[in-house]
Structures are given as C-alpha cells and as structure tokens.
C-alpha atoms as a PDB file:
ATOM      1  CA  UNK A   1     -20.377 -20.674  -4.269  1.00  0.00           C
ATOM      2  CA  UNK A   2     -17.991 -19.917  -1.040  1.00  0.00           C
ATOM      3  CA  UNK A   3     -16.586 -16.746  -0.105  1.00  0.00           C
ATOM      4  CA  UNK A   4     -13.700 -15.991  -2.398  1.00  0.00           C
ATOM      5  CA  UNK A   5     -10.094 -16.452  -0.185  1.00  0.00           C
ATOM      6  CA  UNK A   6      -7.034 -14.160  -0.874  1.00  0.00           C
ATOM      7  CA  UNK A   7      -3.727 -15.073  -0.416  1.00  0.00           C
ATOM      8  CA  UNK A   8      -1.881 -16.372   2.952  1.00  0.00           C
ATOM      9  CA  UNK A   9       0.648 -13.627   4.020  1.00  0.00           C
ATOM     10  CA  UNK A  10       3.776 -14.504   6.331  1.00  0.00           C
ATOM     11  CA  UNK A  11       5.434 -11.546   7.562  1.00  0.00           C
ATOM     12  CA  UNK A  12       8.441 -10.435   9.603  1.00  0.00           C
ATOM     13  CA  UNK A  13       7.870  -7.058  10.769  1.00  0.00           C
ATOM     14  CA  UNK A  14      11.815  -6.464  10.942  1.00  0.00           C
ATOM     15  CA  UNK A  15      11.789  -6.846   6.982  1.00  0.00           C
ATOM     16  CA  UNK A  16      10.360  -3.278   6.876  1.00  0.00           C
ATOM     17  CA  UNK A  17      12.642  -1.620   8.871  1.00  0.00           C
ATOM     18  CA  UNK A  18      16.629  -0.692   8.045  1.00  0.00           C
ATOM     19  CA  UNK A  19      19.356  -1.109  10.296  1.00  0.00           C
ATOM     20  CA  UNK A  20      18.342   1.628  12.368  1.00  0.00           C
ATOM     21  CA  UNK A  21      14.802   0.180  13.429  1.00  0.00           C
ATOM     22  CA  UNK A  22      12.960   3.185  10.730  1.00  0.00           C
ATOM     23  CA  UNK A  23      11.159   2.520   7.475  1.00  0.00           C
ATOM     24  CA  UNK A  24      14.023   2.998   4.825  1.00  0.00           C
ATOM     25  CA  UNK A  25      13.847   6.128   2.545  1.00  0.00           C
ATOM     26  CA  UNK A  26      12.839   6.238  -0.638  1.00  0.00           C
ATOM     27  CA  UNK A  27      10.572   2.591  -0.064  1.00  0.00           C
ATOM     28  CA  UNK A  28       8.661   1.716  -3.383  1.00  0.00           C
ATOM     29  CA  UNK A  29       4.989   2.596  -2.443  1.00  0.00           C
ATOM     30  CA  UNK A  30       3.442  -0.689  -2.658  1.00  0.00           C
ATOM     31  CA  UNK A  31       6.015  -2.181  -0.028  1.00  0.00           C
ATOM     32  CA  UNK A  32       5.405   1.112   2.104  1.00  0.00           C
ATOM     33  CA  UNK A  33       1.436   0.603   2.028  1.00  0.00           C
ATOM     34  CA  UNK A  34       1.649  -3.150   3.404  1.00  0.00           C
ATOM     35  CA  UNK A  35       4.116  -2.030   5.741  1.00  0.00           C
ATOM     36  CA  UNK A  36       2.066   0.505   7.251  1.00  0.00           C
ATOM     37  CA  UNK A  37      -0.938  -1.701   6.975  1.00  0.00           C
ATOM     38  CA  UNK A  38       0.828  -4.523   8.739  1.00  0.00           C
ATOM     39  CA  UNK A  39       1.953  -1.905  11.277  1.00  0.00           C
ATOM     40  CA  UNK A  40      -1.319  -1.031  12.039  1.00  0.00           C
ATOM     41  CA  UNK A  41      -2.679  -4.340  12.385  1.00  0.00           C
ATOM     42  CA  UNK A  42       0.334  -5.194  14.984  1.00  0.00           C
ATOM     43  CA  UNK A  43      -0.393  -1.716  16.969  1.00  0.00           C
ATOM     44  CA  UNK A  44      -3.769  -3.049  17.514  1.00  0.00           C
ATOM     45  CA  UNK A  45      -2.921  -6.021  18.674  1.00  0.00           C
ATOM     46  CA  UNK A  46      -0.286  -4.859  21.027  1.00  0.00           C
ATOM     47  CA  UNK A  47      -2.139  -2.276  22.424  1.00  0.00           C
ATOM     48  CA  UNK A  48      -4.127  -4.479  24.019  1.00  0.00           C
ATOM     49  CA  UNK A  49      -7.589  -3.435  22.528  1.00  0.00           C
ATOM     50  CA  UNK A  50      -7.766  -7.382  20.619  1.00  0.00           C
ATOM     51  CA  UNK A  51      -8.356  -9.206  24.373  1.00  0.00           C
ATOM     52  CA  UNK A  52     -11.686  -7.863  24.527  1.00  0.00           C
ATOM     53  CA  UNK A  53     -12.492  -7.741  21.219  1.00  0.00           C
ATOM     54  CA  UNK A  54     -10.206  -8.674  18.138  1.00  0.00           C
ATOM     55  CA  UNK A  55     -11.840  -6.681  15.350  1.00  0.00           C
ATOM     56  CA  UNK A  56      -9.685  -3.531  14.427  1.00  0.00           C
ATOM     57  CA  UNK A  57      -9.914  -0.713  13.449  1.00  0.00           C
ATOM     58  CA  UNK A  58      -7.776  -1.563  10.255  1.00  0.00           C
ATOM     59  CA  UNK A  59      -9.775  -2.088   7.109  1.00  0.00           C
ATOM     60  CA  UNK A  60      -9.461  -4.156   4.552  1.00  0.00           C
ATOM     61  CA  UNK A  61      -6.053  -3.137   1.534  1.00  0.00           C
ATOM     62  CA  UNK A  62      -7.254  -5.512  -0.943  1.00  0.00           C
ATOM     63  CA  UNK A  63      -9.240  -4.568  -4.033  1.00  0.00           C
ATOM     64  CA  UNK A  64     -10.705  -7.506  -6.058  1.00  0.00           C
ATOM     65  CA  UNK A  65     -12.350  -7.077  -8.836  1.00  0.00           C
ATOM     66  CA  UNK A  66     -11.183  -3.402  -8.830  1.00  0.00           C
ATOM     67  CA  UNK A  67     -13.603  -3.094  -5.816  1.00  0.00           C
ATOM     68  CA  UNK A  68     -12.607  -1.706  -2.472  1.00  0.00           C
ATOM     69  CA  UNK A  69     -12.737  -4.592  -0.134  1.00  0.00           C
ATOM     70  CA  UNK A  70     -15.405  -3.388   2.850  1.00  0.00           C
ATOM     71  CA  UNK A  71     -14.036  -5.867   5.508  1.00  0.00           C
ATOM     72  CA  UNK A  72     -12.144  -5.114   8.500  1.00  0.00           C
ATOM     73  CA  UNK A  73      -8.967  -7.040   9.815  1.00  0.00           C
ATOM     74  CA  UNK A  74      -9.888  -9.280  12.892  1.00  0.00           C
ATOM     75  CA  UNK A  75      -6.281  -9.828  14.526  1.00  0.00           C
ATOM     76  CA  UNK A  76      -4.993 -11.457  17.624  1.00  0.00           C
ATOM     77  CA  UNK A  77      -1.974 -12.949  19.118  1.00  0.00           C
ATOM     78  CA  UNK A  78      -1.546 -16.970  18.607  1.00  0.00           C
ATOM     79  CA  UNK A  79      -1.158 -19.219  21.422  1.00  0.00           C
ATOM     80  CA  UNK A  80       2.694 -18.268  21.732  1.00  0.00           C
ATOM     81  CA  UNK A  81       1.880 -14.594  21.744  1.00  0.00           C
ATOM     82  CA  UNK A  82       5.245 -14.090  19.250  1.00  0.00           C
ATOM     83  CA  UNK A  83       2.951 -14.116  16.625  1.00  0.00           C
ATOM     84  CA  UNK A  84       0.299 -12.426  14.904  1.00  0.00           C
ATOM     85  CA  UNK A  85      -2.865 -13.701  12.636  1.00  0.00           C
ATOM     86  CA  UNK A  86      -5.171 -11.748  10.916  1.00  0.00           C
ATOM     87  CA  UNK A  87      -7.447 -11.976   8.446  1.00  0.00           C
ATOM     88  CA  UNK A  88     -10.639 -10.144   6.378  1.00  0.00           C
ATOM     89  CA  UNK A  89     -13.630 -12.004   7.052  1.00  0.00           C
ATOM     90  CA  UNK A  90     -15.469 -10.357   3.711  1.00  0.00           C
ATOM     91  CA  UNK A  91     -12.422 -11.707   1.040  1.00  0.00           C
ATOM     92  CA  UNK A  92     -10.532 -13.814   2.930  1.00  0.00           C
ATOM     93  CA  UNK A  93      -7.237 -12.225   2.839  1.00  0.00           C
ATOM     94  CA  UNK A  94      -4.856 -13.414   5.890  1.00  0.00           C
ATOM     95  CA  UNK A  95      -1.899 -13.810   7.524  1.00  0.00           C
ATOM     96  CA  UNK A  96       0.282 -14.136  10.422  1.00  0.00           C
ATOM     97  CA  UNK A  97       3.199 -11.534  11.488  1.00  0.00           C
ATOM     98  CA  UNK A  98       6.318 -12.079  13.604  1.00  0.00           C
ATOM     99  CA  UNK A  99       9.456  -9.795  14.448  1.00  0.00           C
ATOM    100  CA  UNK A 100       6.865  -7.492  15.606  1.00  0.00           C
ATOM    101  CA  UNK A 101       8.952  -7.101  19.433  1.00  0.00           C
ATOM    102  CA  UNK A 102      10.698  -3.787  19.745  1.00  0.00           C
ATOM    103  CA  UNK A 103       9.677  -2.159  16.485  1.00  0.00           C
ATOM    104  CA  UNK A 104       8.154   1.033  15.680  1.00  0.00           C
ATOM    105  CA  UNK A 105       4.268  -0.489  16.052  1.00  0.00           C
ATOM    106  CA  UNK A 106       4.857  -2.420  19.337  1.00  0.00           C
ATOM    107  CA  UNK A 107       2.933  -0.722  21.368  1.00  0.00           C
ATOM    108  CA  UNK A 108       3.156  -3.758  23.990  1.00  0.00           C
ATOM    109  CA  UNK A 109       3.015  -2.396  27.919  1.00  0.00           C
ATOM    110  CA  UNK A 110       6.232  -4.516  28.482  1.00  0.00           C
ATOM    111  CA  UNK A 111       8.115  -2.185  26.031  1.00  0.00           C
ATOM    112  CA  UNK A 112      11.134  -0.047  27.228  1.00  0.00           C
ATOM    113  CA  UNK A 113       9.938   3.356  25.832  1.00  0.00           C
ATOM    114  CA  UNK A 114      12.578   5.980  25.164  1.00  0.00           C
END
C-alpha cells in the first residue's frame, strides 16, 4: 500500500488579506489557521533559508485519522520564482502559492520595507 496523498492546494496569498494588505478582523478560525500556515510556509521560502535546504521549519496542519500529521513542509520557489510548492512528505498534502509579492510574509531581500 502507498503513502496516503492529501489534497492539492492552489493558493493566492492576496485572498487572505483585505484591502488594506492585513488579515481581516473577525476571520473564521479555520481560514485564519491556513492563512497563517501558508504565511509561514511563504516566509520561509522568501527568506532565503529554502536555497540551501528546502525543508522548513513549518510542520505539518493536517490531522488524518484524528492523528497529528508528524511531517514537515518541504517548500521552494518553481522555475518562475512567482510561485510557491510545497508539500508533506509523511501524508502527502501539497500545494503551490502565488500573490505572495508584497504581502505581510514576503520576506524577499528585493522588498521595499517601510
């Protein structure tokens, strides 16, 4: 029997975010979890850190079974380096993230900081 293979995310980063660029008040908590976790995943990534290495630091949200998934997101940017896949090597779970430029998690050198 293979490993068991979640479900195939495809994410805009800008989704999360109001008018303003901030996470909206009053977010229902499940879309506020995978917004953070997608966050995360994208800080990682555009930090830097995934060049030399693209496990994270970002473990695993999914729960199957009712079990606590163990695995930890391996991320990096795709050829065209506007987007973002990721995925759990212990369930499977993946996906890739765009509109990631300019928001709250970019932590990309290339950035204009405030």
């Amino acid at each position: 029997m293979g490993r068991p293979i979640g479900g195939t995310w495809v994410t805009d980063m800008r989704d999360c975010l109001d008018a303003s660029g901030a996470i909206p008040e009053g977010l229902p908590g499940p879309a506020l979890n995978l917004a953070l976790f997608l966050g995360a995943i994208v800080a990682w990534v555009t930090s830097g850190r995934s060049a030399a290495n693209p496990r994270t630091n970002v473990p695993c949200r999914r729960s199957p079974g009712r079990r606590r998934c163990p695995g930890e997101i391996v991320a990096t940017f795709e050829a065209d380096r506007e987007s973002i896949v990721w995925d759990c090597p212990a369930c499977g779970d993946n996906g890739v993230t765009r509109g990631w430029e300019g928001t709250p998690w970019d932590r990309s050198p290339r950035r204009a900081r405030p």
